[in-house]
Protein backbone atom coordinates (compact mmCIF):
# COMPACT_ATOMS: atom_id res chain seq x y z
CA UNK A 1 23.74 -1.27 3.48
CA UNK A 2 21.85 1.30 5.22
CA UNK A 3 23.24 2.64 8.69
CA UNK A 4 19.66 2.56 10.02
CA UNK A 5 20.03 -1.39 9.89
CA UNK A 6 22.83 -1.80 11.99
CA UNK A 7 23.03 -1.96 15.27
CA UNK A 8 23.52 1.02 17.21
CA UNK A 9 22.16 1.96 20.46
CA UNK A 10 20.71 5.49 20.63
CA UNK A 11 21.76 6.26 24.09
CA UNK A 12 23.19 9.53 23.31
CA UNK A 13 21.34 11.69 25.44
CA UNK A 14 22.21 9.44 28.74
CA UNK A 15 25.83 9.88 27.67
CA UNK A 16 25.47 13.90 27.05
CA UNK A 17 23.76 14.16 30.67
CA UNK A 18 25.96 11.58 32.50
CA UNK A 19 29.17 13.63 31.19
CA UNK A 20 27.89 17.27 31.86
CA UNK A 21 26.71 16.24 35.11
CA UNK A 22 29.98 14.50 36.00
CA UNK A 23 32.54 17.27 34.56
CA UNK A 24 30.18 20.14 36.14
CA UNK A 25 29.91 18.06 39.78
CA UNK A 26 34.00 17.42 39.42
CA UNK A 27 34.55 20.91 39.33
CA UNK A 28 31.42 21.88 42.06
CA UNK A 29 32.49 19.51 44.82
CA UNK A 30 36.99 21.26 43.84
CA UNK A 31 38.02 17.56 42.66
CA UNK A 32 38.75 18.68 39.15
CA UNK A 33 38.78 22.72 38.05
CA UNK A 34 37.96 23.08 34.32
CA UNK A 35 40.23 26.35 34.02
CA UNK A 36 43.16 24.44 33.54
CA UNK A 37 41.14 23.02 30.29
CA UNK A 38 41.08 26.36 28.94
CA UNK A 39 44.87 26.87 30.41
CA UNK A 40 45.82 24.05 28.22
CA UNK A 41 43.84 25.10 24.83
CA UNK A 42 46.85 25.56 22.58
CA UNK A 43 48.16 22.43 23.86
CA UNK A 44 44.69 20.59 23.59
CA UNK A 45 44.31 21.90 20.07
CA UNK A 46 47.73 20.89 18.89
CA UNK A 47 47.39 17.35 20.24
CA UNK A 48 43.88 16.87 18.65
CA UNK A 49 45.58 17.84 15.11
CA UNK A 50 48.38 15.69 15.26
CA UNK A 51 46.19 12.89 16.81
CA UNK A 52 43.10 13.38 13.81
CA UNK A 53 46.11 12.95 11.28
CA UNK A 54 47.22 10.03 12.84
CA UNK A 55 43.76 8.28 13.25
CA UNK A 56 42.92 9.50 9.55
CA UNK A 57 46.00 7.54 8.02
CA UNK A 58 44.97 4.54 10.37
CA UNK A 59 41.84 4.68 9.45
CA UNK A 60 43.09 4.68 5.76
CA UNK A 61 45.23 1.53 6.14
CA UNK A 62 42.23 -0.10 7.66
CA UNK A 63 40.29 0.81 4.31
CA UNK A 64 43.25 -1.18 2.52
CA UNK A 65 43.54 -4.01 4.60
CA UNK A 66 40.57 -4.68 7.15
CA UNK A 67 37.13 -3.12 5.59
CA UNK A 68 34.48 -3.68 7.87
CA UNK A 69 31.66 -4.02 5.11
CA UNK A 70 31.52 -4.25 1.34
CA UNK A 71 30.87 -0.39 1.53
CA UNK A 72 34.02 0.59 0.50
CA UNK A 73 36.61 1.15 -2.04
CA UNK A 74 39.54 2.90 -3.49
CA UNK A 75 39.03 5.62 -6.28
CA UNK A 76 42.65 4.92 -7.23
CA UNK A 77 43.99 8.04 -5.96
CA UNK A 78 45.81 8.19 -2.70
CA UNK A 79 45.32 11.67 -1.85
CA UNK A 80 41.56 11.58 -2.79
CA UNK A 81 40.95 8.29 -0.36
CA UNK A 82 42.65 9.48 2.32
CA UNK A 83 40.60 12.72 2.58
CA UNK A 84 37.21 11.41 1.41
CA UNK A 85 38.08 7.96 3.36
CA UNK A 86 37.98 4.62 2.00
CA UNK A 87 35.04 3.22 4.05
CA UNK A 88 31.40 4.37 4.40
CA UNK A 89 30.59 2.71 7.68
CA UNK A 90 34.39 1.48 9.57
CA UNK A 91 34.00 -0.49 12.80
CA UNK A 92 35.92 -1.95 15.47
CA UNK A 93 34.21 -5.41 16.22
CA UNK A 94 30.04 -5.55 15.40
CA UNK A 95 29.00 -2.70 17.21
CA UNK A 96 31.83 -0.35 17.73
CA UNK A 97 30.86 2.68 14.87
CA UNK A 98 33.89 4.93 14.27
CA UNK A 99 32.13 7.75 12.62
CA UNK A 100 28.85 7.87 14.87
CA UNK A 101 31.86 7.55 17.76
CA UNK A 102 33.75 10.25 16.73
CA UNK A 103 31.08 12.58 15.36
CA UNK A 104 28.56 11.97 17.86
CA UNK A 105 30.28 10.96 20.91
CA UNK A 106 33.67 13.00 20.75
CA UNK A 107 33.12 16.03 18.81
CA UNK A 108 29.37 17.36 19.96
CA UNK A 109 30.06 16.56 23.42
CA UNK A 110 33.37 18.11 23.30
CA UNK A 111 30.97 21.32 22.22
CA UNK A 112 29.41 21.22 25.30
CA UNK A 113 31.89 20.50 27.77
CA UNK A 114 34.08 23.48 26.21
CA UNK A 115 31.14 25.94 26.09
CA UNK A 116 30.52 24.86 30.29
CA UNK A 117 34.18 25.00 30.20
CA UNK A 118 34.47 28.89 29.21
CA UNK A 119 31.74 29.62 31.22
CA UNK A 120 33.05 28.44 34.62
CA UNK A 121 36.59 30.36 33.76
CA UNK A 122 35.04 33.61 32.68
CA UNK A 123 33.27 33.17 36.92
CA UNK A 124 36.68 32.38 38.36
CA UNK A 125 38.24 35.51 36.36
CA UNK A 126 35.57 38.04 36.97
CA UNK A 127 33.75 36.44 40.01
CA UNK A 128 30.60 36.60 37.16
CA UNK A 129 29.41 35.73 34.05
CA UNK A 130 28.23 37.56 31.65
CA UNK A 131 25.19 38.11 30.28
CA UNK A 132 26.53 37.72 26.95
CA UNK A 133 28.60 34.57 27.93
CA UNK A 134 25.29 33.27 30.03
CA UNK A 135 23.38 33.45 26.33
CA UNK A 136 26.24 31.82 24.31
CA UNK A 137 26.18 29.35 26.44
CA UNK A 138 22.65 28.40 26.96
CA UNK A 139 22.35 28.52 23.09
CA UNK A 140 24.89 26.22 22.67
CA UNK A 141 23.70 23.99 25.30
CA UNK A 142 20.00 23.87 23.77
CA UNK A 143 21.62 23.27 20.50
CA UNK A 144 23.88 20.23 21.25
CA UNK A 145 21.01 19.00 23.80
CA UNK A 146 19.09 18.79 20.68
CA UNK A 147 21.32 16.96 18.91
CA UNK A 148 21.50 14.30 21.38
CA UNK A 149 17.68 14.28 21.74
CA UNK A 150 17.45 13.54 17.80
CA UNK A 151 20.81 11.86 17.36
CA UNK A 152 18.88 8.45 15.54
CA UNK A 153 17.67 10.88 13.26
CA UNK A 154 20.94 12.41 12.84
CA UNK A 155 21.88 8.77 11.35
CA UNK A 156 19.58 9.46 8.21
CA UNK A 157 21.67 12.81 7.45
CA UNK A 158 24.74 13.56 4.80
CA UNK A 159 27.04 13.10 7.62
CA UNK A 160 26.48 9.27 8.42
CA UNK A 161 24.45 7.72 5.42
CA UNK A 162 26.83 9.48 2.33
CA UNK A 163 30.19 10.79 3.84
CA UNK A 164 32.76 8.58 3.76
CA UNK A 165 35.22 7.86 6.83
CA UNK A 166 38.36 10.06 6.13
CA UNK A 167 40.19 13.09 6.69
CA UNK A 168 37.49 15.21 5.95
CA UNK A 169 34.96 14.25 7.88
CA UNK A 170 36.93 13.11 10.94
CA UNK A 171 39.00 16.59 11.12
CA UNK A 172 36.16 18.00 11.33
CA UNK A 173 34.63 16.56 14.30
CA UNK A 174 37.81 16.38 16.03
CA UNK A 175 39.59 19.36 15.60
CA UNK A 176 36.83 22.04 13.98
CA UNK A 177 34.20 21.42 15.95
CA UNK A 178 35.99 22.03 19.42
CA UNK A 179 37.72 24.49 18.17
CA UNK A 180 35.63 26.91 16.23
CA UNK A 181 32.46 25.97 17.19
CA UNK A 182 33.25 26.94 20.42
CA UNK A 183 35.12 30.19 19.86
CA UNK A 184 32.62 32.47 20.47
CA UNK A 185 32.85 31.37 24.23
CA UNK A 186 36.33 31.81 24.18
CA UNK A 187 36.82 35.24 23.49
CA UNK A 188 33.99 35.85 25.40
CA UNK A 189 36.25 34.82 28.40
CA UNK A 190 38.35 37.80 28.51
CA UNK A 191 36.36 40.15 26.38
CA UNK A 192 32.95 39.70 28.37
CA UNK A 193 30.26 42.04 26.40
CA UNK A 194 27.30 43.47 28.38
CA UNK A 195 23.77 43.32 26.70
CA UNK A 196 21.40 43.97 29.02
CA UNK A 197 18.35 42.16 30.17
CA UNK A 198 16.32 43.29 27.58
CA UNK A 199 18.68 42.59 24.28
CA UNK A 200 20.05 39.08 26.44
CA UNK A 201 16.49 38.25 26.49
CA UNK A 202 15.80 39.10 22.88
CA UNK A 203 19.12 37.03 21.54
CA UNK A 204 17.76 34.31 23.68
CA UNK A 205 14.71 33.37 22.50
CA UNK A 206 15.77 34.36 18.97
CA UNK A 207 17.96 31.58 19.10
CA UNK A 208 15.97 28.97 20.77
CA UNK A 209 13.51 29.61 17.79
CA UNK A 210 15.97 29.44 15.34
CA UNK A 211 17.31 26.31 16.52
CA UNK A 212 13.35 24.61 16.92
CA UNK A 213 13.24 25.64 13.22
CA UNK A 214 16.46 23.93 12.49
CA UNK A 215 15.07 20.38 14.44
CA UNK A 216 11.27 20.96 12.85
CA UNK A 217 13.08 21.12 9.28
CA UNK A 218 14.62 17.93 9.99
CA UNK A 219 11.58 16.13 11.49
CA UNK A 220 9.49 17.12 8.75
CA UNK A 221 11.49 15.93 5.76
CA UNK A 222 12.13 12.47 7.40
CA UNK A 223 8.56 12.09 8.64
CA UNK A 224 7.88 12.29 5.23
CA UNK A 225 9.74 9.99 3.85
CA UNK A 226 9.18 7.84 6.37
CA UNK A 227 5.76 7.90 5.87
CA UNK A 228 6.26 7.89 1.66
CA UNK A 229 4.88 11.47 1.82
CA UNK A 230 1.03 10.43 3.47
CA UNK A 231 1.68 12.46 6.70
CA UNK A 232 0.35 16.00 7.19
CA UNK A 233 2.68 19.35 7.19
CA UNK A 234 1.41 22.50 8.94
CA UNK A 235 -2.04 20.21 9.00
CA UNK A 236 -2.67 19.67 5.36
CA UNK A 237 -1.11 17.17 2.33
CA UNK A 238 2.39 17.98 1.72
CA UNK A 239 3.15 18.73 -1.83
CA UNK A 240 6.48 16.74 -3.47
CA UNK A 241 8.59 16.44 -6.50
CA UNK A 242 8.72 12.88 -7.71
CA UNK A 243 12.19 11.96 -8.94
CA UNK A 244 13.50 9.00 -10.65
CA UNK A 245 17.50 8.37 -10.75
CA UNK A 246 19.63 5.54 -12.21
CA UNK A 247 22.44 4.41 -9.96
CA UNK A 248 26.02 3.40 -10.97
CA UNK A 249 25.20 0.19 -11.35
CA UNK A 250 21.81 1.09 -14.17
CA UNK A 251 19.60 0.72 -11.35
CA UNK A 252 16.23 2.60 -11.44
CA UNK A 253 15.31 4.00 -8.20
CA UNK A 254 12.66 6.58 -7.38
CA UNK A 255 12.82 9.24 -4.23
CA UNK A 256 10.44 11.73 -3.23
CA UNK A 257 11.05 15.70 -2.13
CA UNK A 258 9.52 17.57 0.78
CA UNK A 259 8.17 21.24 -0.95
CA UNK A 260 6.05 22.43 1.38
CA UNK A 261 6.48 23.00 5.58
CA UNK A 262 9.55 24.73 6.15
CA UNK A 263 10.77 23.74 2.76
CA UNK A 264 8.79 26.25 1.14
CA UNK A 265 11.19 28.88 2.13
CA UNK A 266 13.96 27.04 1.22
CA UNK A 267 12.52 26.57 -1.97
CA UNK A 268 12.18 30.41 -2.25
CA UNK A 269 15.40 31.03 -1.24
CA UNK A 270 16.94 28.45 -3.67
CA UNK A 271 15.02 30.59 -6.87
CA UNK A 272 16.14 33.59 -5.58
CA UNK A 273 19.27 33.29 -5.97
């Protein structure tokens, strides 16, 4: 079973813009001020760790009892299925996808609403932002809009097509991702740090490239194994590695590595060390 198969609906990017738009117009218009978000952060914090506990041992009992697909199992050990998880793809109903839910859905847009979120406090604190907070913010905004604009391909990665549903995975996305993700932001609230236009500007576009690096990785290597390696990279052939592997079960499968584009460096990197 391959999650590409199934069917989801990549509408993540209408979701992103319709909640940004919606928690930044709430607090524009005085219906709803996100301070008392930021207020509320221990609180917040302590709830989403309790509550990623609790959905993590549901979500094991569910393994046990209710499997959604043939994709999963029990390694025999309690403590290594409940933080590994017991299925590979858990749902609620046909289309209802707990981990693309929860790692998509809750924990990248909760990155974005709590970067806005920090933002808009550090204004009604100082009566300004930042330069420094204006940066971390737009970063993180690029970054997670992104995401959302390449969230089918995001289906293809570690995350979704080999981690299983458990602790591990699901902590993460609830409880790491909001809150250390996001921490710069934070301290940035009461400890605003003045750059400059010329070093803001530098930072900036530093990190805009660095994060079009990070999506042109991606793109290549699945362009070219969508294409079975005939696409061009930087304009020429792309040369590969050729693997064979035997599976669990003795059987022989063949897969084909990216090592040229962006990989190249990579590559370098990898013999370096």
């Amino acid at each position: 079973m391959h999650l590409c198969s199934c069917p989801l609906q990549a509408n993540g990017m209408l979701a992103y813009f319709v909640t940004l738009t919606t928690y930044f117009g709430l607090w524009w218009f005085g219906i709803f001020n996100p301070s008392t978000v930021y207020d509320h952060l221990g609180e917040i914090y302590s709830a989403l760790i309790f509550g990623s506990l609790v959905f993590c041992i549901l979500l094991y009992i569910k393994g046990h009892v209710a499997p959604s697909s043939t994709d999963s199992g029990s390694s025999g050990n309690i403590i290594i299925d409940f933080y590994w998880g017991m299925e590979l793809y858990p749902r609620i109903g046909k289309n209802f996808d707990i981990k693309v839910f929860t790692n998509c859905r809750f924990g990248m847009m909760s990155w974005a609403v709590l970067a806005v979120t920090y933002c808009i406090k550090q204004y009604e604190v100082n009566g300004k932002v930042a330069d420094s907070m204006l940066v971390n913010t737009i970063l993180m905004l690029v970054y997670v809009t992104k995401f959302f604009w390449w969230e089918a391909g995001y289906w293809s990665t570690m995350d979704i097509a080999h981690d299983r549903a458990g602790f591990y995975i699901f902590w993460g996305c609830l409880v790491w991702v909001p809150s250390i993700y996001t921490s710069p932001g934070m301290y940035l609230v009461n400890h605003p740090v003045h750059l400059g236009t010329q070093l803001a500007l530098y930072i900036l576009v530093a990190g805009i490239l660095c994060i079009y690096i990070n999506y042109d990785y991606d793109r290549q290597r699945q362009e070219f194994r969508r294409t079975n390696g005939k696409v061009l990279v930087w304009g020429k052939a792309p040369s590969k590695i050729t693997a064979t592997y035997t599976t669990t079960t003795g059987e022989t499968k063949r897969s084909i590595l990216l090592t040229s584009g962006w990989y190249v460096f990579r590559l370098c990197h990898v013999n370096m060390n």
